[in-house]
N, C-alpha and C. Protein backbone atom coordinates (compact mmCIF):
# COMPACT_ATOMS: atom_id res chain seq x y z
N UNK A 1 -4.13 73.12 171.27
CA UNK A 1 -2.94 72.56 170.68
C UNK A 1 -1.85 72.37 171.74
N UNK A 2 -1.80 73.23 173.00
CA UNK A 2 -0.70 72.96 173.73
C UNK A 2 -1.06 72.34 174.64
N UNK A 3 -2.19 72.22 174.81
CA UNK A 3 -2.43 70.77 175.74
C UNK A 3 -2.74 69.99 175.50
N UNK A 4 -2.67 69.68 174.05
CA UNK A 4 -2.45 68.48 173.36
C UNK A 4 -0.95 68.17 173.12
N UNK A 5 -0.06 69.29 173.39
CA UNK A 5 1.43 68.75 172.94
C UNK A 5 2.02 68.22 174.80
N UNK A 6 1.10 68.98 175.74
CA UNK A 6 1.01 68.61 177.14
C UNK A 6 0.99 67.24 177.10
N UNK A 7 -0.36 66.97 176.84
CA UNK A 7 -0.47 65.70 177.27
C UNK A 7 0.38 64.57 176.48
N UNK A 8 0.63 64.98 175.14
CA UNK A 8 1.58 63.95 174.52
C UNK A 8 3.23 63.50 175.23
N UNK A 9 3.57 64.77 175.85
CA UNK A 9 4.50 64.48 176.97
C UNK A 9 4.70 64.00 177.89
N UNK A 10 3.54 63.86 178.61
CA UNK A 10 3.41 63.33 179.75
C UNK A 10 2.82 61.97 179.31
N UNK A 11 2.34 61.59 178.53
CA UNK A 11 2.67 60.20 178.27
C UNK A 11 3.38 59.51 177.19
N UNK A 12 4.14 60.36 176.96
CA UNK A 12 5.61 59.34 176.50
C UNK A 12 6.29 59.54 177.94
N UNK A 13 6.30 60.19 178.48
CA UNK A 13 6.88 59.98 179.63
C UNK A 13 6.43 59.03 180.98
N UNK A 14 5.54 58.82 180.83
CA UNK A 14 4.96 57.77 181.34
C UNK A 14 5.29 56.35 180.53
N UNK A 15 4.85 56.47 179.14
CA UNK A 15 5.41 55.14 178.62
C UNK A 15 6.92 54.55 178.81
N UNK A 16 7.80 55.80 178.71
CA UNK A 16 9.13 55.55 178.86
C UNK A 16 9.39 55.05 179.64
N UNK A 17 9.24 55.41 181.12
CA UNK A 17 9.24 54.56 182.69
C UNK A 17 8.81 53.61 182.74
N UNK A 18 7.66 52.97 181.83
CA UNK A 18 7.20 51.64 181.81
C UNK A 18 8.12 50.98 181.06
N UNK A 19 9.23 51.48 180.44
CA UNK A 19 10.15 50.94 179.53
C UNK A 19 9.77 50.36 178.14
N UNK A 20 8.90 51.33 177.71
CA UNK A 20 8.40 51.32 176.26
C UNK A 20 9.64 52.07 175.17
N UNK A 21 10.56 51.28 175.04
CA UNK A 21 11.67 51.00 173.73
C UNK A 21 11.36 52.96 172.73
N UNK A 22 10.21 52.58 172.15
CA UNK A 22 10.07 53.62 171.10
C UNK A 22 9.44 54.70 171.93
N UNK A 23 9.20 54.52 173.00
CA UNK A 23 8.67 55.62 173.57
C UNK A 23 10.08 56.87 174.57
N UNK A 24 10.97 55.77 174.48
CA UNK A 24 12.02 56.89 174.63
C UNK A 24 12.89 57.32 173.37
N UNK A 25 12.76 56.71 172.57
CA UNK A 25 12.73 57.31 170.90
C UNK A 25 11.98 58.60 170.76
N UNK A 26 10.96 58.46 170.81
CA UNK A 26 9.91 59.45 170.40
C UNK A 26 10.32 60.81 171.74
N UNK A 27 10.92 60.26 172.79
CA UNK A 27 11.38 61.31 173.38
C UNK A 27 12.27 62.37 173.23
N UNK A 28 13.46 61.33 172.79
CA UNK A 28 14.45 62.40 172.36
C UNK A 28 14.33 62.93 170.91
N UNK A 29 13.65 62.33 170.13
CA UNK A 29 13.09 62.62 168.67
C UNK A 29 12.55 64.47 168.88
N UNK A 30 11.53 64.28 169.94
CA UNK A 30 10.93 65.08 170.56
C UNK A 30 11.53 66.59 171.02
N UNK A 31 12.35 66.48 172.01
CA UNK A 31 13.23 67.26 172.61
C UNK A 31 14.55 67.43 172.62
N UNK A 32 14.97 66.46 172.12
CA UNK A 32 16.46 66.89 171.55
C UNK A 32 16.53 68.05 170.94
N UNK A 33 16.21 67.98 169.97
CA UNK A 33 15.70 69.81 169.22
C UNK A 33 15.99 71.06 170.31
N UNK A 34 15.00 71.04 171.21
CA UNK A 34 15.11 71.92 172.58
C UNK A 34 16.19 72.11 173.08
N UNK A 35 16.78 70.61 173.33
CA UNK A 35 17.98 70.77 173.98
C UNK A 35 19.54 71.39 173.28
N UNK A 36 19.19 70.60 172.08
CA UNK A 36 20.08 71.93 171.20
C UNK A 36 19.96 73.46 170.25
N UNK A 37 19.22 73.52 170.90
CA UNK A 37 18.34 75.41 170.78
C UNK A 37 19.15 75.72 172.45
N UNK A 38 18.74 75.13 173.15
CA UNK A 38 19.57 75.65 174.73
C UNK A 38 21.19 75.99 174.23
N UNK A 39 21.79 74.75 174.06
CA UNK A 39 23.04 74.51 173.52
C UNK A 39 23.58 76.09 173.23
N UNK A 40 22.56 75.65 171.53
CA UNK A 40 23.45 77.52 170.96
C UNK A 40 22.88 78.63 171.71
N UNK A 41 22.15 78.98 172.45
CA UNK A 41 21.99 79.86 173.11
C UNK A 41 22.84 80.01 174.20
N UNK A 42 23.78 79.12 174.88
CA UNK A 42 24.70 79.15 176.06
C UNK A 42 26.18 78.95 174.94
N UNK A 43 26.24 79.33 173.62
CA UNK A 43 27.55 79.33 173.06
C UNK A 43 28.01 77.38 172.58
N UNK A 44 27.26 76.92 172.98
CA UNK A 44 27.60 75.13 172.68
C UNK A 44 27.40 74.55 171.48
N UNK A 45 28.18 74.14 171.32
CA UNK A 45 28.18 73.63 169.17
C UNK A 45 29.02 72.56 169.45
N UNK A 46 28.59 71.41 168.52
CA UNK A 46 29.59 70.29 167.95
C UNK A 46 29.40 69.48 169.03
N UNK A 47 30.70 68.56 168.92
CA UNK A 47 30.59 67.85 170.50
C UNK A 47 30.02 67.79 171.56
N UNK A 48 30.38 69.24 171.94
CA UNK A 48 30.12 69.17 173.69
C UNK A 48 28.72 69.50 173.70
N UNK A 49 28.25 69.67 172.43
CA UNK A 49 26.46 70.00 172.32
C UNK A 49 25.90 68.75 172.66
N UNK A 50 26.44 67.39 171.93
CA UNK A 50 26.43 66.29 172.49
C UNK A 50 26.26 65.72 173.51
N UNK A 51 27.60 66.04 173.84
CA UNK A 51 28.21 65.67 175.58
C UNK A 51 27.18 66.17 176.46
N UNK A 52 26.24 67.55 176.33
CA UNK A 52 25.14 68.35 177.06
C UNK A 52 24.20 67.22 176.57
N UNK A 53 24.04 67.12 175.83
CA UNK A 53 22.65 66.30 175.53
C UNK A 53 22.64 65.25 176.04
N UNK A 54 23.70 64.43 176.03
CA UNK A 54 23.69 63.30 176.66
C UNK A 54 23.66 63.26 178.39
N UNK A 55 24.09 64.57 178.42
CA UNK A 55 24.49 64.22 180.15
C UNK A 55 23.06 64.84 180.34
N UNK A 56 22.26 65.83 180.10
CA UNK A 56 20.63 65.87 180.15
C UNK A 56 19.82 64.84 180.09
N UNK A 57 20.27 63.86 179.03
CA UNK A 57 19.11 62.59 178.97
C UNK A 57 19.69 61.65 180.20
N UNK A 58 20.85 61.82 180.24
CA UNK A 58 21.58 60.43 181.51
C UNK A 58 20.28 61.00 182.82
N UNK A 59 20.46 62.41 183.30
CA UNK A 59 20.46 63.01 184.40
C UNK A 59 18.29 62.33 184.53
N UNK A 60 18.36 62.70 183.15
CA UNK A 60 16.69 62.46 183.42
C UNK A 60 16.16 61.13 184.03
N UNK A 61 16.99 60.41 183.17
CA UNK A 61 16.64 58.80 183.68
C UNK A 61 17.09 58.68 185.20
N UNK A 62 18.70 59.15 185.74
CA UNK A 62 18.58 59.38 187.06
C UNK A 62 17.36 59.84 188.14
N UNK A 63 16.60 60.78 187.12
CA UNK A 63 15.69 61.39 188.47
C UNK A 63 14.55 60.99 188.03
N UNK A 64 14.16 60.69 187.02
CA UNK A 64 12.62 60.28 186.16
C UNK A 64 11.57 59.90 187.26
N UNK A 65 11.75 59.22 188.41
CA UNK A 65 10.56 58.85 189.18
C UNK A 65 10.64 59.92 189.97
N UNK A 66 11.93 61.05 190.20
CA UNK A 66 11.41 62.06 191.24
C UNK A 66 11.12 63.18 190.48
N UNK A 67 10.33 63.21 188.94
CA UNK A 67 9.79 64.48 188.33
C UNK A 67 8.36 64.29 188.64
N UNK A 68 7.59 64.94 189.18
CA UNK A 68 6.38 65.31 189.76
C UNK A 68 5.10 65.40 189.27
N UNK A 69 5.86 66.25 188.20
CA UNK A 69 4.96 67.03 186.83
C UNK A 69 5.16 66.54 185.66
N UNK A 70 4.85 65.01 185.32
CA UNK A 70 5.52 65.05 184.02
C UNK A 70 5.29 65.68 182.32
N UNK A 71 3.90 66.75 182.92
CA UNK A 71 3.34 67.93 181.91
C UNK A 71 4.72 68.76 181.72
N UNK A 72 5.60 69.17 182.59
CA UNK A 72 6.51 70.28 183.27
C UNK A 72 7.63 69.70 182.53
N UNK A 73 7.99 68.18 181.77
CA UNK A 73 9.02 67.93 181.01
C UNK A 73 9.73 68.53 180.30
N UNK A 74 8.91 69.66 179.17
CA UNK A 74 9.76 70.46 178.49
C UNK A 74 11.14 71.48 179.06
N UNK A 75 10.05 71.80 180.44
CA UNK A 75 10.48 72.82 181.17
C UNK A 75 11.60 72.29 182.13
N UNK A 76 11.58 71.34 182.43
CA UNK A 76 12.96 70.32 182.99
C UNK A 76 13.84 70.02 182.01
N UNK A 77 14.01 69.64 181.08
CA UNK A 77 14.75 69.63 180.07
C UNK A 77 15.66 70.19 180.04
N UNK A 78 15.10 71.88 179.44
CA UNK A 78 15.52 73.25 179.35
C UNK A 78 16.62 73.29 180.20
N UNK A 79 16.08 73.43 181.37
CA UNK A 79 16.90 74.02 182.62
C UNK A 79 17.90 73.27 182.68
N UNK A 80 17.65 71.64 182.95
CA UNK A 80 18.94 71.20 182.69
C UNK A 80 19.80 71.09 181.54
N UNK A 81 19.19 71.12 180.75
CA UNK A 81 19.93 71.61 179.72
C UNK A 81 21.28 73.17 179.85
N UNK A 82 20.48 73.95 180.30
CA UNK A 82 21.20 74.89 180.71
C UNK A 82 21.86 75.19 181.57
N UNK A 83 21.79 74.11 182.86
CA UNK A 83 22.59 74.19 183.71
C UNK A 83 24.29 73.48 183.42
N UNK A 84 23.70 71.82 182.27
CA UNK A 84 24.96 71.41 182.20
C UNK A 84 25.96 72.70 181.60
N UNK A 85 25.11 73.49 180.22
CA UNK A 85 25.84 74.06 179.88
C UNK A 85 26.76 75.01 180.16
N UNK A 86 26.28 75.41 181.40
CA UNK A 86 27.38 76.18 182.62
C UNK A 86 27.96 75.44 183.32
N UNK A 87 27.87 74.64 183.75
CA UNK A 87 28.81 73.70 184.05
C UNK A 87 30.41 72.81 183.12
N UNK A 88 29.81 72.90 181.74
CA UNK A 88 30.41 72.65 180.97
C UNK A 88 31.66 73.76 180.49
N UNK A 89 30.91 74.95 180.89
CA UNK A 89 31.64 76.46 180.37
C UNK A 89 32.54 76.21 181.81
N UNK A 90 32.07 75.88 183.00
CA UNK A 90 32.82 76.13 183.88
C UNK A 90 34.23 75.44 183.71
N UNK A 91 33.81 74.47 183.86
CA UNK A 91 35.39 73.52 183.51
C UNK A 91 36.09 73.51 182.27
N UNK A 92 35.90 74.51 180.90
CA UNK A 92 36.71 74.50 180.18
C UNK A 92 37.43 75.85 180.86
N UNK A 93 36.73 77.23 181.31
CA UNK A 93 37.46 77.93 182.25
C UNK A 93 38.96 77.60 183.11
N UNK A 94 38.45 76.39 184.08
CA UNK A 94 39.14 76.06 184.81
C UNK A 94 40.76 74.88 184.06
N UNK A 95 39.83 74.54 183.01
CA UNK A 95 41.34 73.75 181.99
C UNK A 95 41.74 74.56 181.38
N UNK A 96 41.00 76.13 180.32
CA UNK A 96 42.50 76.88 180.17
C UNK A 96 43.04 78.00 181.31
N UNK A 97 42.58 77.83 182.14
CA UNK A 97 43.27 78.32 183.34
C UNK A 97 44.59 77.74 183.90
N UNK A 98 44.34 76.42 184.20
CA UNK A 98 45.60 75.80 183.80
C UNK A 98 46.79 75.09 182.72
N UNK A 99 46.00 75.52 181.51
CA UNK A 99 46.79 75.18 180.66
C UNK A 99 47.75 77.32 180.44
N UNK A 100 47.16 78.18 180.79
CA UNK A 100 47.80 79.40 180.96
C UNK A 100 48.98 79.47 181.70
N UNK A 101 48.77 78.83 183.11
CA UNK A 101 49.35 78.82 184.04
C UNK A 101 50.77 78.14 183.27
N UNK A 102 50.39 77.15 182.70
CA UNK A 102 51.41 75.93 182.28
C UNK A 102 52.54 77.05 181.25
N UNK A 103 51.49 77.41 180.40
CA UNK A 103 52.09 78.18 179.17
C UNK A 103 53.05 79.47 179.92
N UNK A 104 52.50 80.33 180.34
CA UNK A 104 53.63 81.12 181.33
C UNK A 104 54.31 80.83 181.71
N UNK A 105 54.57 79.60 183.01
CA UNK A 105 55.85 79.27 183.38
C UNK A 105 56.80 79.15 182.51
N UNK A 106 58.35 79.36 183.17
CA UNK A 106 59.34 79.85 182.20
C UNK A 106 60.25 78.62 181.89
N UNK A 107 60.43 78.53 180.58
CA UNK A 107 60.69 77.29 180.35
C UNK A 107 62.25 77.46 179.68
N UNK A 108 62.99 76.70 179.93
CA UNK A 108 64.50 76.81 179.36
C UNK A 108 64.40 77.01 177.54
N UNK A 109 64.65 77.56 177.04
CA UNK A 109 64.48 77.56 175.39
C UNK A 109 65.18 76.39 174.93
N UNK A 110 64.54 75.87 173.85
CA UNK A 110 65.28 74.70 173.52
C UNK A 110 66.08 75.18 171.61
N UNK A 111 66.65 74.27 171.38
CA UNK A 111 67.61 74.32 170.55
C UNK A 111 66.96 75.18 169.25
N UNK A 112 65.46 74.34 169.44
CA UNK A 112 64.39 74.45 167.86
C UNK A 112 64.03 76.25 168.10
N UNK A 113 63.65 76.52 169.30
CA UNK A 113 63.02 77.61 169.36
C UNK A 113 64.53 78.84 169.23
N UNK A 114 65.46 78.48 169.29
CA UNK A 114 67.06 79.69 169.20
C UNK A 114 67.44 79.49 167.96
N UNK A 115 67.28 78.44 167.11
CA UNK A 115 67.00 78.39 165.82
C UNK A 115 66.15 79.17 165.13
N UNK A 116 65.12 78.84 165.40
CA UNK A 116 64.01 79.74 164.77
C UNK A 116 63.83 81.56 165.14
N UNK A 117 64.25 81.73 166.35
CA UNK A 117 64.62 83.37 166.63
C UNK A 117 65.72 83.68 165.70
N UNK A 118 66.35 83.16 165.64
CA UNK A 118 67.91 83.53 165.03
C UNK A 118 67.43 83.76 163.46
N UNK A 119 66.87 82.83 162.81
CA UNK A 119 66.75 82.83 161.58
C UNK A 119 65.69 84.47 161.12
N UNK A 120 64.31 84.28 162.29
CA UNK A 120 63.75 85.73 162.12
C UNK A 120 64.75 86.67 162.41
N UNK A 121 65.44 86.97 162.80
CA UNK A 121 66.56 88.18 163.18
C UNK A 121 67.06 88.06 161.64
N UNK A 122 67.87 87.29 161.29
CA UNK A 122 68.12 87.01 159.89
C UNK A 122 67.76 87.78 158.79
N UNK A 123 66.40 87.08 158.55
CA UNK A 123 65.20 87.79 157.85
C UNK A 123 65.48 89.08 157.93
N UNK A 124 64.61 89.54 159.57
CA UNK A 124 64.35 90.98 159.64
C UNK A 124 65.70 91.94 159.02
N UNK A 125 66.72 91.57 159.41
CA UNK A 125 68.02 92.16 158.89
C UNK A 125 67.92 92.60 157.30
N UNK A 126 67.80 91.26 156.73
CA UNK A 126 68.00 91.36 154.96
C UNK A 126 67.05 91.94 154.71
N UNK A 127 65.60 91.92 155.07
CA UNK A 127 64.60 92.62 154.58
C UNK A 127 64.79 93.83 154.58
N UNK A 128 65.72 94.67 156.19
CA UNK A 128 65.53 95.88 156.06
C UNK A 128 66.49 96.52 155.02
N UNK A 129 67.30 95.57 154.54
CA UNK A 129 68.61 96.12 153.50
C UNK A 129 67.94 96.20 152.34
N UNK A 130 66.53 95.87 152.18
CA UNK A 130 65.52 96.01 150.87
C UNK A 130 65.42 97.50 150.85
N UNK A 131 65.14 97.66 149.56
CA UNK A 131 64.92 99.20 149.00
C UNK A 131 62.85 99.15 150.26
N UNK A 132 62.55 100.43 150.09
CA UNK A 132 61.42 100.53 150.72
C UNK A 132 60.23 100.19 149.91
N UNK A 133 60.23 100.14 148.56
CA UNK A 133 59.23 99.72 147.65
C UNK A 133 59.77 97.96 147.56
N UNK A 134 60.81 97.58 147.90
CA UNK A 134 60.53 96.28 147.58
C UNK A 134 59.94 95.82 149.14
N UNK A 135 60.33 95.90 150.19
CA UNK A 135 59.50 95.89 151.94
C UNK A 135 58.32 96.01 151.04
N UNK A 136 58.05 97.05 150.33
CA UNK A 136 56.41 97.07 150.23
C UNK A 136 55.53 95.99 149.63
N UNK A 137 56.54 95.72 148.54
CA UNK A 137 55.91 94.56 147.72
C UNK A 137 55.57 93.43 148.38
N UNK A 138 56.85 92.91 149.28
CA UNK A 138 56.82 91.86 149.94
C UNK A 138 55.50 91.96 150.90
N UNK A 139 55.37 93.03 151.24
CA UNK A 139 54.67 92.94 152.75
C UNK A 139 53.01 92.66 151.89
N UNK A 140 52.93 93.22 150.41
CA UNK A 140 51.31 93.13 149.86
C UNK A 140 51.36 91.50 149.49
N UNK A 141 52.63 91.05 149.01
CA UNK A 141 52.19 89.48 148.53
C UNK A 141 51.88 88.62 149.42
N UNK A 142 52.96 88.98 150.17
CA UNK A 142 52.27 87.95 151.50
C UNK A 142 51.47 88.42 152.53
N UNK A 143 50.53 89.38 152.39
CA UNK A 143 49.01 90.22 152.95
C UNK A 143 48.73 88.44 153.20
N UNK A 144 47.82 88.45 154.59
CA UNK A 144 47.08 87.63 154.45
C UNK A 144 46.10 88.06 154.83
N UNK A 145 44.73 88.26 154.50
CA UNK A 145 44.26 87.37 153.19
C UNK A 145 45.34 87.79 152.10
N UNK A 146 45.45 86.76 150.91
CA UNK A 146 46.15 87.25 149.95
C UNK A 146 45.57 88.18 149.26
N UNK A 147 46.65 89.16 148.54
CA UNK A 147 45.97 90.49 147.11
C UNK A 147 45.99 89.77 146.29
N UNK A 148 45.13 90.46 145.12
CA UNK A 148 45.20 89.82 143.73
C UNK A 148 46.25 90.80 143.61
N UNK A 149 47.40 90.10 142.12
CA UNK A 149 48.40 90.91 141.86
C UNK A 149 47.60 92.36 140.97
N UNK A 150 46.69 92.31 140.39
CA UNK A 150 45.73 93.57 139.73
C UNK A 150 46.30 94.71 141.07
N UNK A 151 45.21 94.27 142.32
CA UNK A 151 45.98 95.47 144.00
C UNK A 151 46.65 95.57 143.75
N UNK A 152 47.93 94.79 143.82
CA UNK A 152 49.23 95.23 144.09
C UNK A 152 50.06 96.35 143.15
N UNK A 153 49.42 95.37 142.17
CA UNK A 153 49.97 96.58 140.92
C UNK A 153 49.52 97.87 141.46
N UNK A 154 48.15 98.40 141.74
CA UNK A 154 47.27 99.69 141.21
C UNK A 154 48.08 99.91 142.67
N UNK A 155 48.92 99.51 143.92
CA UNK A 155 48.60 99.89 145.12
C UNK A 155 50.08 100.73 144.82
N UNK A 156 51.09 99.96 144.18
CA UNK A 156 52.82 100.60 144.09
C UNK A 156 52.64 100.96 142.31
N UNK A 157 51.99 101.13 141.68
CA UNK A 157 51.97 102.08 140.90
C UNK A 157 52.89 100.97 139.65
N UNK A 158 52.86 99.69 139.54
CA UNK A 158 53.77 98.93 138.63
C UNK A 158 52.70 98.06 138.20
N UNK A 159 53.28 97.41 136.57
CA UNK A 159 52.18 96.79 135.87
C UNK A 159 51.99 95.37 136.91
N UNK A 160 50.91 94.45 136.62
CA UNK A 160 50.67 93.75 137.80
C UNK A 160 51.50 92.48 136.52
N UNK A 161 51.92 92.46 135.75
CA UNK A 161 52.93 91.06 135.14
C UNK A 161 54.16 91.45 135.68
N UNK A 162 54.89 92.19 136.11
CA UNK A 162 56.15 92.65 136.64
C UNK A 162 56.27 91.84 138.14
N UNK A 163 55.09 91.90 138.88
CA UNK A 163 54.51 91.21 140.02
C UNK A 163 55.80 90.28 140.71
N UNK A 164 55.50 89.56 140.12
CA UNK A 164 56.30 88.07 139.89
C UNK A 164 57.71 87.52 140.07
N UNK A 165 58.56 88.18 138.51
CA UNK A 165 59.41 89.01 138.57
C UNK A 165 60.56 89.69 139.67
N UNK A 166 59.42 90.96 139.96
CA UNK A 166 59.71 91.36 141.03
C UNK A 166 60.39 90.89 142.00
N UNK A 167 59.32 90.27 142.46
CA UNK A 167 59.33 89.64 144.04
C UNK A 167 60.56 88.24 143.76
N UNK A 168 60.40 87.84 143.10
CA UNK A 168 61.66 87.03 142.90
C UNK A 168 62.71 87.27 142.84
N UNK A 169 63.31 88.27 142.45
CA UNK A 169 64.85 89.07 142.69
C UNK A 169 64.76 89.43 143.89
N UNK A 170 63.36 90.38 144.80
CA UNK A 170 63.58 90.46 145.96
C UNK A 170 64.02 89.16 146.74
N UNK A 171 63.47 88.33 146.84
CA UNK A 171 63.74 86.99 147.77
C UNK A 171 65.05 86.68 147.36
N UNK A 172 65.54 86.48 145.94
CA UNK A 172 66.76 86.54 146.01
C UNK A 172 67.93 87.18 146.35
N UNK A 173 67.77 88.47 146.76
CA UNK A 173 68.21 89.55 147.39
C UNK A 173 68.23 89.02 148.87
N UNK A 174 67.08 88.48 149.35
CA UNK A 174 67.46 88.05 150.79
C UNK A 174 68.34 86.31 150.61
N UNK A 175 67.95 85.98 149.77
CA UNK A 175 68.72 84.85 150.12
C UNK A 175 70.75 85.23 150.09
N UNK A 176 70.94 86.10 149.21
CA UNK A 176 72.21 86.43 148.94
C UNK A 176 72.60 86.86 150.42
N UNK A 177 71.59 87.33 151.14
CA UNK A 177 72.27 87.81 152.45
C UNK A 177 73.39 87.19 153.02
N UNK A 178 74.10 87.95 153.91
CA UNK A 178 75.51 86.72 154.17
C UNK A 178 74.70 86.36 155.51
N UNK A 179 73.82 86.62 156.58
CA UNK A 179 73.21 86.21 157.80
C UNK A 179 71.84 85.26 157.58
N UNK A 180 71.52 85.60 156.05
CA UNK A 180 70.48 84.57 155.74
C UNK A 180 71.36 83.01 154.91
N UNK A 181 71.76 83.53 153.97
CA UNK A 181 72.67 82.57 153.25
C UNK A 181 73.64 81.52 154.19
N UNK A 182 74.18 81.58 155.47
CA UNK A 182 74.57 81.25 156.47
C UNK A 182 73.60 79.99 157.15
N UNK A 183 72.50 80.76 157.21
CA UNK A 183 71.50 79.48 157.48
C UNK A 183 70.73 78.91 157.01
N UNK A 184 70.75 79.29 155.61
CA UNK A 184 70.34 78.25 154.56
C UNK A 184 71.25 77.50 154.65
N UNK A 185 72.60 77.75 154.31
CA UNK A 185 73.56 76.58 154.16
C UNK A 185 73.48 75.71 155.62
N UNK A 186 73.43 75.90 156.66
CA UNK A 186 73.23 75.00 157.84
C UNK A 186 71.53 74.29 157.72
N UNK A 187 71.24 74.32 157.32
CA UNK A 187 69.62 73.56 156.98
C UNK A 187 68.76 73.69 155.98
């Protein structure tokens, strides 16, 4: 059986070089499969599983008259297969390397981002003027993942229809803030 799947390789690969249309069909029909088994084994999904595959089949047709062995196809494949895929790992390395670099450098704060600190300071303020069971409530509703209100109830010891309620006088409690209320009214 495997030198029957031998020899079927080595002549589609032979047909292919003669420029037999379906015979490079039947190639990648063939081994594409392989090549994306390499893929997820080097971490490669989606696209750039693609982008590997394609730059494997480009590379083959590049060298096709200098493969030797064309029994040994599977096994050329593979490898290149696995080489783009380090290659591929290499240079996303090297782009968030510099997109790090970018992100560190120190950048003047702009208007949006002293806005948005200011307003969390805000927050943090009114929240802490919350009783400690309402901090608590707040902090289970907006849990992410979300609780069902049933948790929340069984977690602070209150019926879970109060839930609701609740948390709505709290938020209104922060909105009354005079450091939150301040910047609601400005936006």
């Amino acid at each position: 059986m495997i030198s029957t799947a031998v020899n079927r390789s080595a002549e589609l690969y032979r047909r292919a070089g003669g420029g037999d249309r379906s015979a490079w069909q039947e190639l990648v029909a063939e081994f594409g499969p392989l090549i994306r088994i390499i893929c997820r084994r080097n971490g490669v999904r989606g696209a750039d599983a693609d982008d590997v595959g394609g730059a494997v089949w480009l590379q083959f047709v590049r060298r096709m008259t200098s493969i030797r062995e064309p029994a040994a196809l599977p096994g050329w494949l593979a490898t290149t297969a696995h080489r783009e895929c380090v290659a591929l790992s290499t240079r996303r390395r090297r782009q968030w390397a510099h997109v790090r670099q970018a992100v560190v450098e120190p950048v003047a704060p702009s208007d949006t981002k002293i806005l948005a600190e200011e307003r969390w300071a805000a927050l943090r303020f009114a929240c802490s003027a919350l009783s400690e069971r309402d901090r608590q409530l707040l902090s289970l509703v907006f849990a992410d993942p979300p609780l069902p209100y049933v948790e929340i109830g069984a977690r602070l010891g209150m019926p879970h229809g109060a839930i609701g309620p609740t948390r709505q006088r709290c938020l209104a409690r922060i909105r009354r803030n005079p450091r939150v209320a301040a910047l609601l009214d400005e936006g």
